[in-house]
PDB file of N, CA and C in Angstrom:
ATOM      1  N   UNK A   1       0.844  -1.174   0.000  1.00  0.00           N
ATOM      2  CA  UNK A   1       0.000   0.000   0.000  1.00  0.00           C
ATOM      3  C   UNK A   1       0.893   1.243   0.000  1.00  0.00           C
ATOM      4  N   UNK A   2       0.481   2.262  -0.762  1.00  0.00           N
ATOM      5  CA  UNK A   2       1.581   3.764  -1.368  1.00  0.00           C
ATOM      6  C   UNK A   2       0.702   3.823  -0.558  1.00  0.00           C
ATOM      7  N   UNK A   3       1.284   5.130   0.498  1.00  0.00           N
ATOM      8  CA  UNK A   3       0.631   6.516   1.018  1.00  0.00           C
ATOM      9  C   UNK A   3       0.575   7.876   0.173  1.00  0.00           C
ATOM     10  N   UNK A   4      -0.548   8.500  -0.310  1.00  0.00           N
ATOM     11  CA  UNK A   4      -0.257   9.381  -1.582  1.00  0.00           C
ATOM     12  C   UNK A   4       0.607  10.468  -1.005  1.00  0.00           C
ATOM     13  N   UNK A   5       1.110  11.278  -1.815  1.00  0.00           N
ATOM     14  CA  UNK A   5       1.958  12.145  -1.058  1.00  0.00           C
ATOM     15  C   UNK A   5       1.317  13.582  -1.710  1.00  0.00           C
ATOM     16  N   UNK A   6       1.246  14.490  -0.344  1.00  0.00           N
ATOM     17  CA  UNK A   6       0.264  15.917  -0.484  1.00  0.00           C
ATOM     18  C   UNK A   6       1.368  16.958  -1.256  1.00  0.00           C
ATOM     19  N   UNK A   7       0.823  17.336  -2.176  1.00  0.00           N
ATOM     20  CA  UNK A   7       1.467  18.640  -2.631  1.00  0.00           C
ATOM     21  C   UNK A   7       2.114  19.621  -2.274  1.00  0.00           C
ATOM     22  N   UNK A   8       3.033  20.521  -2.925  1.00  0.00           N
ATOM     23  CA  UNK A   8       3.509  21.182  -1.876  1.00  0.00           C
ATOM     24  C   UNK A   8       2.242  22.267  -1.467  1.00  0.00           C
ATOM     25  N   UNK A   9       1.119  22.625  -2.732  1.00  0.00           N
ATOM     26  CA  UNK A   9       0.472  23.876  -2.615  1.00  0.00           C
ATOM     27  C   UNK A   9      -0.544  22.931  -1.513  1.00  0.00           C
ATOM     28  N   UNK A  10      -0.938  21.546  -1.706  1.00  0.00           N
ATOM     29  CA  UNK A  10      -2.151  21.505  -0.815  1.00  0.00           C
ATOM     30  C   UNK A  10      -1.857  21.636   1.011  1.00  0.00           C
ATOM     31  N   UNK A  11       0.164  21.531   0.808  1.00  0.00           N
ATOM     32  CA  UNK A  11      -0.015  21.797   2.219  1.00  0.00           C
ATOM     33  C   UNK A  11       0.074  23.194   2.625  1.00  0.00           C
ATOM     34  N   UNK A  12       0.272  24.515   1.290  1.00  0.00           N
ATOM     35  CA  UNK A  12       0.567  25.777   1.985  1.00  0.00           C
ATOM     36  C   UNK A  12      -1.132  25.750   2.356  1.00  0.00           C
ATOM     37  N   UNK A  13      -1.260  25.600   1.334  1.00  0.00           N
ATOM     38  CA  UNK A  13      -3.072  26.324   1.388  1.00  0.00           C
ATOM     39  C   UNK A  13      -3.838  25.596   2.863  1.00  0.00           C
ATOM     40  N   UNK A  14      -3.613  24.060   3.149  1.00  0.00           N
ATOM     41  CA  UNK A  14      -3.941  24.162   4.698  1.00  0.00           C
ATOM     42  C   UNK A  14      -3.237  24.925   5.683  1.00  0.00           C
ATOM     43  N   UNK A  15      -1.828  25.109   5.352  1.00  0.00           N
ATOM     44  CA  UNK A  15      -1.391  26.157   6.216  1.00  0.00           C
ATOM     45  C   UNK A  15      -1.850  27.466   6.671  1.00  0.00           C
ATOM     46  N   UNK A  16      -2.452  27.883   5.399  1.00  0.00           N
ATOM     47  CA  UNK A  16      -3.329  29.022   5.294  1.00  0.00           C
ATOM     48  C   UNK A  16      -4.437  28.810   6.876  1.00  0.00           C
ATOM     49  N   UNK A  17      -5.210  27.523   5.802  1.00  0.00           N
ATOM     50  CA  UNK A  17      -6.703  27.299   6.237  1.00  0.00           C
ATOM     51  C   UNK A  17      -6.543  27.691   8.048  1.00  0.00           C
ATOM     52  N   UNK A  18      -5.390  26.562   8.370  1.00  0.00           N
ATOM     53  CA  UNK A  18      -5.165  26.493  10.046  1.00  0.00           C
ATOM     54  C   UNK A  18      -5.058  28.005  10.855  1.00  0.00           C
ATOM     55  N   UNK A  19      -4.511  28.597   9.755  1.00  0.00           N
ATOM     56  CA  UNK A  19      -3.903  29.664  10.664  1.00  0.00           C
ATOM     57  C   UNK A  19      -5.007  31.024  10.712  1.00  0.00           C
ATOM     58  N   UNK A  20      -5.820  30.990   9.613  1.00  0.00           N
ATOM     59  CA  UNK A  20      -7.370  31.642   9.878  1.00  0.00           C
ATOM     60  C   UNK A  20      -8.311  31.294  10.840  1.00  0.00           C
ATOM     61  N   UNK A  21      -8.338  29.730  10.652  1.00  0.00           N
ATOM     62  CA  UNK A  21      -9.146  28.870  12.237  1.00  0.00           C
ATOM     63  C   UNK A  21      -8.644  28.800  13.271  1.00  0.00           C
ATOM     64  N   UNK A  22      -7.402  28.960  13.174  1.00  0.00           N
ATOM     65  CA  UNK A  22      -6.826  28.990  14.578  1.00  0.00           C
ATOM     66  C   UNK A  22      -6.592  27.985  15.183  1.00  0.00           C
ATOM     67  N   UNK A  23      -6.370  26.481  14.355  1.00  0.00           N
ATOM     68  CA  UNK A  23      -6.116  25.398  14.844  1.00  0.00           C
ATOM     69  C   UNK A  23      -5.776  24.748  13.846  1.00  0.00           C
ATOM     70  N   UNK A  24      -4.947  23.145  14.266  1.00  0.00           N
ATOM     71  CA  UNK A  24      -4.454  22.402  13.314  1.00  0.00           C
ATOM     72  C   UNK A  24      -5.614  21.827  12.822  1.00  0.00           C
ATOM     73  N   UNK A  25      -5.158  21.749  11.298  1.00  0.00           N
ATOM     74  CA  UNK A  25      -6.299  20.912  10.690  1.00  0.00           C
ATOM     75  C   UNK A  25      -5.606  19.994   9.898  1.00  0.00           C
ATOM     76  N   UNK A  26      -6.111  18.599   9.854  1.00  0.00           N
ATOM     77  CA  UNK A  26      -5.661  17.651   9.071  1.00  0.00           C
ATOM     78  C   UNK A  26      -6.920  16.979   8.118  1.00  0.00           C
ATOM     79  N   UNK A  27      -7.155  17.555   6.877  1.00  0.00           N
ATOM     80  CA  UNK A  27      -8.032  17.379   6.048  1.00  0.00           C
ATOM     81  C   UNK A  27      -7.683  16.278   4.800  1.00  0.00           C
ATOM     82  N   UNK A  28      -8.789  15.750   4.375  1.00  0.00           N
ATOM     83  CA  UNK A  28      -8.341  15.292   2.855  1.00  0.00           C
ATOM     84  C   UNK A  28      -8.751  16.182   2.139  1.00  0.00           C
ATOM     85  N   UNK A  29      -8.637  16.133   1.204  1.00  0.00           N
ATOM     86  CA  UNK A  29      -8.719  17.148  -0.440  1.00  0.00           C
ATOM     87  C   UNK A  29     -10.180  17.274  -0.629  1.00  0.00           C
ATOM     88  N   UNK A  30     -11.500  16.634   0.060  1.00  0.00           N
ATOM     89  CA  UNK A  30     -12.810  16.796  -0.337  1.00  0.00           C
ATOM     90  C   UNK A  30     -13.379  16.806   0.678  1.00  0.00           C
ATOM     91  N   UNK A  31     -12.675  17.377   2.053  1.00  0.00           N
ATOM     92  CA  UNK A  31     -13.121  17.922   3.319  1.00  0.00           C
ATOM     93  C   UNK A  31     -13.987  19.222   2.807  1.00  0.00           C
ATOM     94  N   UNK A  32     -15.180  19.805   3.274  1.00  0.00           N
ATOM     95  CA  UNK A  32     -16.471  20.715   2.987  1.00  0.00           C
ATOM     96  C   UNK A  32     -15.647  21.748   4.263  1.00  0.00           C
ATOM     97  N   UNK A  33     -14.907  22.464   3.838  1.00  0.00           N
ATOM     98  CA  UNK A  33     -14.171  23.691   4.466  1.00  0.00           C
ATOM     99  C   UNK A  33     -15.318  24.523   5.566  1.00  0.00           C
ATOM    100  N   UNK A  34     -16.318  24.353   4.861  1.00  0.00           N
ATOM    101  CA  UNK A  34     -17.501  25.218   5.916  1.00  0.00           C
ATOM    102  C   UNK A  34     -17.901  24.569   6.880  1.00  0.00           C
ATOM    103  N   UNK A  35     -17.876  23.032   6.948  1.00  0.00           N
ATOM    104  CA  UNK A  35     -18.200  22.328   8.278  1.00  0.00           C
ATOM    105  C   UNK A  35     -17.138  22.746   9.064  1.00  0.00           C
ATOM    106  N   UNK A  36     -15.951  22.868   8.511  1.00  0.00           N
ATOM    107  CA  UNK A  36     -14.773  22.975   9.284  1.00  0.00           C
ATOM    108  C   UNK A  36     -14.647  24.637   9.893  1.00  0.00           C
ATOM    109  N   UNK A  37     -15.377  25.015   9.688  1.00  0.00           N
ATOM    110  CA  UNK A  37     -15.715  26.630  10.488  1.00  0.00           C
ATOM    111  C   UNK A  37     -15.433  27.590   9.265  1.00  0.00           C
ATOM    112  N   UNK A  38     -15.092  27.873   8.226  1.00  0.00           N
ATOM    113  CA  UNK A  38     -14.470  28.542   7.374  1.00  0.00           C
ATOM    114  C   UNK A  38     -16.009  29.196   6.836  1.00  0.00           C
ATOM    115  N   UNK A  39     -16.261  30.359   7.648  1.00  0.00           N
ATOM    116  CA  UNK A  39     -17.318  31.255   7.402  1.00  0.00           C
ATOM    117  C   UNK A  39     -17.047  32.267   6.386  1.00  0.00           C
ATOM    118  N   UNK A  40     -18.054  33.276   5.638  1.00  0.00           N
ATOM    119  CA  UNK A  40     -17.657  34.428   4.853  1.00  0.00           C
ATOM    120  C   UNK A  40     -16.547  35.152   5.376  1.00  0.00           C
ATOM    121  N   UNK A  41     -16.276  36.040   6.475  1.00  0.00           N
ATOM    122  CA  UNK A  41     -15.414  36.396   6.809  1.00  0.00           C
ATOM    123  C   UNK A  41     -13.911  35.767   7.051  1.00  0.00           C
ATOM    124  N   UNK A  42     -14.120  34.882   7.844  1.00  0.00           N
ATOM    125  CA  UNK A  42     -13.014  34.184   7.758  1.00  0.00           C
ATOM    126  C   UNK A  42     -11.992  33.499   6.034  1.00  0.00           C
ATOM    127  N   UNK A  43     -13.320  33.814   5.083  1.00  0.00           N
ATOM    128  CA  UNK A  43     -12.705  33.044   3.872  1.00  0.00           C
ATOM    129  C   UNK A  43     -12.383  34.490   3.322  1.00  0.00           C
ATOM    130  N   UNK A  44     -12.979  35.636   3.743  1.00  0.00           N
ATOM    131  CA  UNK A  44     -12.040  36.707   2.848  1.00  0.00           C
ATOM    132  C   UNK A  44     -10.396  36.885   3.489  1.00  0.00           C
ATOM    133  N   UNK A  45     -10.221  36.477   4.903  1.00  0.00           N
ATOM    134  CA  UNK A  45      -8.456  36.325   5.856  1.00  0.00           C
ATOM    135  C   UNK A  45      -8.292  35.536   4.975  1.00  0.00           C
ATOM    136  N   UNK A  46      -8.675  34.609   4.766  1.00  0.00           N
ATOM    137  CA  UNK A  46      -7.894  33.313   3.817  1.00  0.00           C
ATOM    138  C   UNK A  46      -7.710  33.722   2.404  1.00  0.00           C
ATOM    139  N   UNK A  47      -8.439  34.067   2.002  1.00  0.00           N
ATOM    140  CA  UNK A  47      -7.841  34.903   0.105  1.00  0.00           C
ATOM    141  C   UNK A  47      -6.951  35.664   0.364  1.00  0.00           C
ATOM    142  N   UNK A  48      -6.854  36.450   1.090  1.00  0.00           N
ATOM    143  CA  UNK A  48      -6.217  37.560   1.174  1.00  0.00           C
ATOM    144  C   UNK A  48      -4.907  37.232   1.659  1.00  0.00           C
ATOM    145  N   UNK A  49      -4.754  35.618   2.346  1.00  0.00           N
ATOM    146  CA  UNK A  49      -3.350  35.704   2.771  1.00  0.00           C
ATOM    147  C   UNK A  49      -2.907  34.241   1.539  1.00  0.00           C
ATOM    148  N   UNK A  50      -3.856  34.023   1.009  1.00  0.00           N
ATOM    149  CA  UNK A  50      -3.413  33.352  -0.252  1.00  0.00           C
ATOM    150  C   UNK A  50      -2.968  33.836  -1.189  1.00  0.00           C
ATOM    151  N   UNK A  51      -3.274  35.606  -1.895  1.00  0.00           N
ATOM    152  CA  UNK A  51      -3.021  36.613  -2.314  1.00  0.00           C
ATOM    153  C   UNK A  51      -1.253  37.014  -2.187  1.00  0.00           C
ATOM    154  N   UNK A  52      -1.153  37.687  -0.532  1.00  0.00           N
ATOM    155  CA  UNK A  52      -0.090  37.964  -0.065  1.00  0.00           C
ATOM    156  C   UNK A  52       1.287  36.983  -0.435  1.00  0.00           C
ATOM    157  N   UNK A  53       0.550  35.497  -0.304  1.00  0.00           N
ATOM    158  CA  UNK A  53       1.731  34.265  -0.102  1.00  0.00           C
ATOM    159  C   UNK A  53       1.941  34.123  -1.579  1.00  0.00           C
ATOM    160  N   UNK A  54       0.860  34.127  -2.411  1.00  0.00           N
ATOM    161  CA  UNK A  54       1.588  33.793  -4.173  1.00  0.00           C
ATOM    162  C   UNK A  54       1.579  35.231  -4.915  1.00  0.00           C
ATOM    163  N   UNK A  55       1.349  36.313  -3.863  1.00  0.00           N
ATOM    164  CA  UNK A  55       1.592  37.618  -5.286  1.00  0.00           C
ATOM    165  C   UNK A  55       0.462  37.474  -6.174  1.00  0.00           C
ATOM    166  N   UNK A  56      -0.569  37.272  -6.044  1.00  0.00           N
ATOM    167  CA  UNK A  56      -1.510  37.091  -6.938  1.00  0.00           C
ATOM    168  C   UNK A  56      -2.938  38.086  -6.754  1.00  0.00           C
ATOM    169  N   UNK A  57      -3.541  38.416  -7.495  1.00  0.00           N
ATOM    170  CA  UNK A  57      -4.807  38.551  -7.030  1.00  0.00           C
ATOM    171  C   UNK A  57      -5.919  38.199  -7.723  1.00  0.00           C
ATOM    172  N   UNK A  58      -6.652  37.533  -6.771  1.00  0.00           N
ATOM    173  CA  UNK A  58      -7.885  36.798  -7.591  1.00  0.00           C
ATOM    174  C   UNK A  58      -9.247  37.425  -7.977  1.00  0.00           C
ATOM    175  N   UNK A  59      -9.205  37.190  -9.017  1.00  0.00           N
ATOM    176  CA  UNK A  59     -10.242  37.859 -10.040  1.00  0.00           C
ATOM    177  C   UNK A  59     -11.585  37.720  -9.184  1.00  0.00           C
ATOM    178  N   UNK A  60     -12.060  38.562  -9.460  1.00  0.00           N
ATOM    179  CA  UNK A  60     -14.004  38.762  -8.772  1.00  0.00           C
ATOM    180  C   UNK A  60     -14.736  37.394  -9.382  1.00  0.00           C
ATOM    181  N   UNK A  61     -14.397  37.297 -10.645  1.00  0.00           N
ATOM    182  CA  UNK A  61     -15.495  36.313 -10.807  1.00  0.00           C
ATOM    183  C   UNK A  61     -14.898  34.985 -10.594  1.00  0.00           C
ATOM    184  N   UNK A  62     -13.726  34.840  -9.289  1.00  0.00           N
ATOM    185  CA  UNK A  62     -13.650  33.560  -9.019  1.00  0.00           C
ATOM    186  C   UNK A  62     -13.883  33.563  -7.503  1.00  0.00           C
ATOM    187  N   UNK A  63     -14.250  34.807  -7.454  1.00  0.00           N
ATOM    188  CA  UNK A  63     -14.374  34.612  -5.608  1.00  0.00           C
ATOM    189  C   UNK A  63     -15.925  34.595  -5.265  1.00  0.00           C
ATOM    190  N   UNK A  64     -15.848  33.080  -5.796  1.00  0.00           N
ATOM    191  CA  UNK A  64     -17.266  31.778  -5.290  1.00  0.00           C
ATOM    192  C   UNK A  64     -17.033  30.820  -4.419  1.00  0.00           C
ATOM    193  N   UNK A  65     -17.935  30.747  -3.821  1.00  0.00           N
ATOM    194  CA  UNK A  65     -17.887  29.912  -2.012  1.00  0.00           C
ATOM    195  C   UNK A  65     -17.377  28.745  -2.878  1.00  0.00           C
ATOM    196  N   UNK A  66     -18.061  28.166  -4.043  1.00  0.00           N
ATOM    197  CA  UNK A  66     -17.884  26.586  -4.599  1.00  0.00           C
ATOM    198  C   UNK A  66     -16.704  26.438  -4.523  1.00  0.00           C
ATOM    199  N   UNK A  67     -15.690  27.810  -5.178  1.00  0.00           N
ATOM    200  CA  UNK A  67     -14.384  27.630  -5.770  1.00  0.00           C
ATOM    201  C   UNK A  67     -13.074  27.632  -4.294  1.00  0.00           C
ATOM    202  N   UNK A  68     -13.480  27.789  -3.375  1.00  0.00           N
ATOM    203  CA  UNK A  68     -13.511  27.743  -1.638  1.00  0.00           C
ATOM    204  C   UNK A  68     -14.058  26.908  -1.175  1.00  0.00           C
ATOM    205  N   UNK A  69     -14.446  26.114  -1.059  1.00  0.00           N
ATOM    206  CA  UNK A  69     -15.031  24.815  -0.397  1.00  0.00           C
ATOM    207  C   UNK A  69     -14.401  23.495   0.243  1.00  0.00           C
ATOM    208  N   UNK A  70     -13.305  23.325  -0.957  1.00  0.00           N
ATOM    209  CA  UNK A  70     -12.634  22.315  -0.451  1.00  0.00           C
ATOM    210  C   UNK A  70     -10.792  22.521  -0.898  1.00  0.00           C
ATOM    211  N   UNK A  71      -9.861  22.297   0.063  1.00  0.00           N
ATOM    212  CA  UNK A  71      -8.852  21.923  -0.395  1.00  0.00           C
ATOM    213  C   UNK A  71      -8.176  21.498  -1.883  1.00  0.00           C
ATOM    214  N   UNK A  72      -9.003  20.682  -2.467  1.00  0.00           N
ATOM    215  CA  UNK A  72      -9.161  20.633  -3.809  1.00  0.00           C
ATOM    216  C   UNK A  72      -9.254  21.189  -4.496  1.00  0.00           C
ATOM    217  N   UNK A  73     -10.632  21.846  -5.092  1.00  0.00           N
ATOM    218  CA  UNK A  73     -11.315  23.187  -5.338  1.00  0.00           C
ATOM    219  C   UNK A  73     -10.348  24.407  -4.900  1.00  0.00           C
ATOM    220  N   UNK A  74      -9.442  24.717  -4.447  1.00  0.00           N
ATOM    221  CA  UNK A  74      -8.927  25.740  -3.988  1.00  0.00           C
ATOM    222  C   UNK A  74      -7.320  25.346  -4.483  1.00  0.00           C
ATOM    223  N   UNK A  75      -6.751  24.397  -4.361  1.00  0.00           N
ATOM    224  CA  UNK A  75      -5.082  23.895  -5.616  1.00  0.00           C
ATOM    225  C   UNK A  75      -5.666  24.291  -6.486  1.00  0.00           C
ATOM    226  N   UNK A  76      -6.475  23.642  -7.138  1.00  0.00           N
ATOM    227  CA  UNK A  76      -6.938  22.994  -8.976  1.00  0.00           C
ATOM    228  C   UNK A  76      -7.231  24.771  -9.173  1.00  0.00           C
ATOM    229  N   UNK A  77      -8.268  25.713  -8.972  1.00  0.00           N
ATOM    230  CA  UNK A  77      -8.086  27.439  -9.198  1.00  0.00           C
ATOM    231  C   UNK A  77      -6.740  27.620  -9.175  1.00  0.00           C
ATOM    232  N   UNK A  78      -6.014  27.530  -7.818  1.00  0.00           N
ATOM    233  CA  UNK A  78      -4.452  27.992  -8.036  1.00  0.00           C
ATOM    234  C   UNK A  78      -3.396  28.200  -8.927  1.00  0.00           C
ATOM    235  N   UNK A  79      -3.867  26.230  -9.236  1.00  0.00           N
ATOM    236  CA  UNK A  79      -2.887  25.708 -10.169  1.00  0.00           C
ATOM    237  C   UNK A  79      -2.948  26.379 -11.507  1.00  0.00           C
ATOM    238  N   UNK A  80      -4.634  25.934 -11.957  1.00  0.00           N
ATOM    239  CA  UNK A  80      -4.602  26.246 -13.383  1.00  0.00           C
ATOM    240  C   UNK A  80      -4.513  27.450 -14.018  1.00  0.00           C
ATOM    241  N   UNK A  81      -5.473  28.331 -12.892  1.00  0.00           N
ATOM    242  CA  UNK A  81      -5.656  29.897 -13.840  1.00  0.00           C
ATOM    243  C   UNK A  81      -4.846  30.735 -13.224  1.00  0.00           C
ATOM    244  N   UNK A  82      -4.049  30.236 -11.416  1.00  0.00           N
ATOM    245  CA  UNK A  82      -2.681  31.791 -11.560  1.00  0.00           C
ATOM    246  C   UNK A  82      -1.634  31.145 -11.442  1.00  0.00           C
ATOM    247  N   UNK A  83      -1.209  29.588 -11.822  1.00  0.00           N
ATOM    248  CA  UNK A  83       0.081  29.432 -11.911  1.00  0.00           C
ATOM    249  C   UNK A  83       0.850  29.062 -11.235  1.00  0.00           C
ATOM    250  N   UNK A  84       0.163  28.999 -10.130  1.00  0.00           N
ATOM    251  CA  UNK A  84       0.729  28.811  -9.008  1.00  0.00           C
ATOM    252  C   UNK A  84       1.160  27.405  -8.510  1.00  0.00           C
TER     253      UNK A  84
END
């Protein structure tokens, strides 16, 4: 049995996640971020220090709860449309 091995972005971006909630979080990739406390406010701290950490800024018409939801959903935006 392989243990898969986490990305480097899926572990900044929980790094992120933890440090907005204020606690460790150990998620898989299709953990529902909002059970996990990640309210409106709290998800604009989290863009904004996702922003800061890749130099980026994310376009209006991607700042959708869907595209925030999960660990997943939040690499796969990263990856594809800033490069990151």
């Amino acid at each position: 049995m392989t243990i898969p091995q986490v990305s480097m972005l899926e572990q900044v971006v929980t790094k992120k996640l933890s440090e907005v909630l204020n606690r460790e979080l150990h998620l898989d990739q299709g953990a529902d971020l909002r059970s996990e406390g990640l309210d409106s406010i709290k998800m604009i701290e989290f863009i904004v220090n996702l922003e800061v950490e890749f130099d980026i800024q994310i376009d209006d018409q991607d700042l959708l709860v869907e595209n925030f939801s999960t660990v997943h959903k939040i690499t796969t935006l990263l990856s594809q449309k800033y490069g990151v």
